[in-house]
C-alpha atoms as a PDB file:
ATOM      1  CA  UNK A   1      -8.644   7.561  10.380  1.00  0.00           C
ATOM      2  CA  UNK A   2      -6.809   9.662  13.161  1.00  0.00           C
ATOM      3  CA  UNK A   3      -7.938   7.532  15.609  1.00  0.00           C
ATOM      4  CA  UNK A   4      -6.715   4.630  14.147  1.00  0.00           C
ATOM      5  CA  UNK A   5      -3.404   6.127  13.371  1.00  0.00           C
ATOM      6  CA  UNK A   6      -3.043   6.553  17.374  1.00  0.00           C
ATOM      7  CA  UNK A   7      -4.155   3.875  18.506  1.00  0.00           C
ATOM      8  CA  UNK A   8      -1.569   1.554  20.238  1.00  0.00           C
ATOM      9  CA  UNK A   9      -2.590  -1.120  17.213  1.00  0.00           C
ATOM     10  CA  UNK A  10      -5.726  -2.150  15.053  1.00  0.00           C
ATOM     11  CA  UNK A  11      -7.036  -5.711  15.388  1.00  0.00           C
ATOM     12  CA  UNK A  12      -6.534  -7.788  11.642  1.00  0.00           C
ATOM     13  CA  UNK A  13     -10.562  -7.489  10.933  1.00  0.00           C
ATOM     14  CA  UNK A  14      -9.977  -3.537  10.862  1.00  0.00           C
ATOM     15  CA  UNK A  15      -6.623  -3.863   8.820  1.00  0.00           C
ATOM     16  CA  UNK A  16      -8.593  -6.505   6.349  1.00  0.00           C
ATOM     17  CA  UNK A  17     -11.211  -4.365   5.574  1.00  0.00           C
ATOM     18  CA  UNK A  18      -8.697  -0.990   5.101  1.00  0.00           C
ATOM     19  CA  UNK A  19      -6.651  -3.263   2.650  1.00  0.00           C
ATOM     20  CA  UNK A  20     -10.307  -4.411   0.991  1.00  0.00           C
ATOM     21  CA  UNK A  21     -10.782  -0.723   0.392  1.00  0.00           C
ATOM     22  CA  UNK A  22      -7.819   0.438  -1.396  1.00  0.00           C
ATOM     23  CA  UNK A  23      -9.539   0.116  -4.860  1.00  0.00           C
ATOM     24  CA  UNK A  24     -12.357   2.448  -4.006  1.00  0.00           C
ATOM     25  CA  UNK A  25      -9.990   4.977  -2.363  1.00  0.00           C
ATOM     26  CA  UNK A  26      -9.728   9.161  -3.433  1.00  0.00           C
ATOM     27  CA  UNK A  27      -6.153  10.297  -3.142  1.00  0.00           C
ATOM     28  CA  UNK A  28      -6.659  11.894   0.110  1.00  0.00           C
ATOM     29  CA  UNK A  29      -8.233   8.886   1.810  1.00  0.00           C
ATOM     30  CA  UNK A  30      -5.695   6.375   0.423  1.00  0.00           C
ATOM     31  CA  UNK A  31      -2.956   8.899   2.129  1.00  0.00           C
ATOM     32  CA  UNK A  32      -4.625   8.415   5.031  1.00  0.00           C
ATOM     33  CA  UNK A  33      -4.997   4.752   4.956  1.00  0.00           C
ATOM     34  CA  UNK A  34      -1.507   3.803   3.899  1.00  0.00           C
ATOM     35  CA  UNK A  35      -0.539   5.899   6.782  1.00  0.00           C
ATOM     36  CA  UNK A  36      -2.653   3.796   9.177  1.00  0.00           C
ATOM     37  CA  UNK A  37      -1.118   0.504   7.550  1.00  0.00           C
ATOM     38  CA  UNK A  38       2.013   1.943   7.445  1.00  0.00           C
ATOM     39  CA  UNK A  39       1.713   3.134  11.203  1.00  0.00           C
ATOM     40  CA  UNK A  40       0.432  -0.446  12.567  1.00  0.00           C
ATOM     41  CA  UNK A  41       3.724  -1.766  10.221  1.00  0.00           C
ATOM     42  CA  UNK A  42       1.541  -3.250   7.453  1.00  0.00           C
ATOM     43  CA  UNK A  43       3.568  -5.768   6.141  1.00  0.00           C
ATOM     44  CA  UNK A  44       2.900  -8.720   5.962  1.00  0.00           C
ATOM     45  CA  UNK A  45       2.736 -10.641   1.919  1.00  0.00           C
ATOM     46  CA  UNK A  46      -1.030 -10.323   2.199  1.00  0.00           C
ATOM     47  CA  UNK A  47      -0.806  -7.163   2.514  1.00  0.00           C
ATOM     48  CA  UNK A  48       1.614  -6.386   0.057  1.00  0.00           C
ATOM     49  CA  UNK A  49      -0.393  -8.375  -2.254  1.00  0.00           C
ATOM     50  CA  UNK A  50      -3.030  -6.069  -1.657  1.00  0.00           C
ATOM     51  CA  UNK A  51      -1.366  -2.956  -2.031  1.00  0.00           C
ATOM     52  CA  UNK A  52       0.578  -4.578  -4.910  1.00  0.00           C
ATOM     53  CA  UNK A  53      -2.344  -3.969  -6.903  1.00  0.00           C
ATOM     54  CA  UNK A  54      -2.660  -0.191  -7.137  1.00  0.00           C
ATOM     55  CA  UNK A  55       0.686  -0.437  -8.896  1.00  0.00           C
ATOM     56  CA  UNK A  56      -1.618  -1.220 -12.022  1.00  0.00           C
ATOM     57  CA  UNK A  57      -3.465   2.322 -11.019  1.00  0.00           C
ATOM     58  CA  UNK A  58      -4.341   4.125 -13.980  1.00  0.00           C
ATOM     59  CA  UNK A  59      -4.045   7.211 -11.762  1.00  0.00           C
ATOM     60  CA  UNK A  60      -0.411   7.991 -11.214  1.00  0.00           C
ATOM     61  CA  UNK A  61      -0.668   9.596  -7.870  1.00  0.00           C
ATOM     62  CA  UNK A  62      -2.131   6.345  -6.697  1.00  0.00           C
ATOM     63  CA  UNK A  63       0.429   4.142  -7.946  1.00  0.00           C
ATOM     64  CA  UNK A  64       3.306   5.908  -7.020  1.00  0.00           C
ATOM     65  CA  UNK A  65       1.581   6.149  -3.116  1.00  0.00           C
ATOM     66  CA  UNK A  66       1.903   2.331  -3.234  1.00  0.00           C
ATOM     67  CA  UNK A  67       5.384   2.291  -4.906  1.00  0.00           C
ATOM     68  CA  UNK A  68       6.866   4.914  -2.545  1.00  0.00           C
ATOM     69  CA  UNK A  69       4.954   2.225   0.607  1.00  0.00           C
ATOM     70  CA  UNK A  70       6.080  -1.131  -1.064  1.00  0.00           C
ATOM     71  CA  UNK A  71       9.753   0.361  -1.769  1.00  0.00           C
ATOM     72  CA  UNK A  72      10.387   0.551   2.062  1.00  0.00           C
ATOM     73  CA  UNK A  73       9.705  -3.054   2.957  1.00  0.00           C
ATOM     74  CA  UNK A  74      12.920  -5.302   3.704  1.00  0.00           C
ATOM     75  CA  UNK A  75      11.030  -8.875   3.234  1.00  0.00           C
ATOM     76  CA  UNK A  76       9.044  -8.236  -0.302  1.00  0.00           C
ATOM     77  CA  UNK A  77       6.865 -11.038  -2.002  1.00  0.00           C
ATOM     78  CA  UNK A  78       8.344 -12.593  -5.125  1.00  0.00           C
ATOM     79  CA  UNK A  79       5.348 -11.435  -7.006  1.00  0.00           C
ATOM     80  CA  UNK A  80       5.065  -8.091  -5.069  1.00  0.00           C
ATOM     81  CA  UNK A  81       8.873  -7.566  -5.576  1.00  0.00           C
ATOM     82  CA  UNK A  82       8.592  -8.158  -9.384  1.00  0.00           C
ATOM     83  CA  UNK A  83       5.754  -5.435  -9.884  1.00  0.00           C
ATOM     84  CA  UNK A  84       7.506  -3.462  -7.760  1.00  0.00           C
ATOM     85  CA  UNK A  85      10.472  -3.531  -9.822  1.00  0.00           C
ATOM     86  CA  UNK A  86       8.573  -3.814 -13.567  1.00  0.00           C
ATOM     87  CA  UNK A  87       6.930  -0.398 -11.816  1.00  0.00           C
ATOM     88  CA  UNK A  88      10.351   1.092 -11.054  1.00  0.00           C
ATOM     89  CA  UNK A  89      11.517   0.295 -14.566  1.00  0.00           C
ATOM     90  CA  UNK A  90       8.533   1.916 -16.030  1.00  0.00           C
ATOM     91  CA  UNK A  91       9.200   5.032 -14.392  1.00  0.00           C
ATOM     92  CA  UNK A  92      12.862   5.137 -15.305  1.00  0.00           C
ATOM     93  CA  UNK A  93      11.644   4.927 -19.224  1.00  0.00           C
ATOM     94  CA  UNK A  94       9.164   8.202 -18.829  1.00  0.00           C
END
């Protein structure tokens, strides 16, 4: 992952597949792969969409790694901004 964190950029095949991986991701690793994405400025709706998804995350840490990435993007999705905010909501309740 270090190497693709420095590299000058990663070609859309290599950011396709981190994306595709998200779901099968440990803590650590999906740390390390947001910060790629995140790194190579990530996004794009696809990959919002894609991220999107681990707001549903049974595991909390996980979710809240994609809330705190999703929160920082100026141009959201419609779809991606409406988890985003039924997400934000949900925390506010707890």
């Amino acid at each position: 992952m270090e190497k693709f964190y420095r590299a000058p950029s990663i070609t859309n095949e290599i950011k396709f597949f981190l994306l595709n991986e998200l779901p099968c991701l440990n803590g650590e690793q999906l740390v390390k792969v947001l910060g790629v994405l995140k790194n190579h400025q990530a996004t794009d709706f696809e990959s919002q969409q894609k991220i999107g998804t681990l707001l549903k995350s049974t595991n909390p840490f996980i979710s809240n790694k994609a809330f705190e990435y999703l929160k920082n993007i100026e141009k959201l999705d419609h779809k991606v901004e409406e988890e985003l905010n039924l997400y934000s909501r949900t925390l506010l309740s707890n």
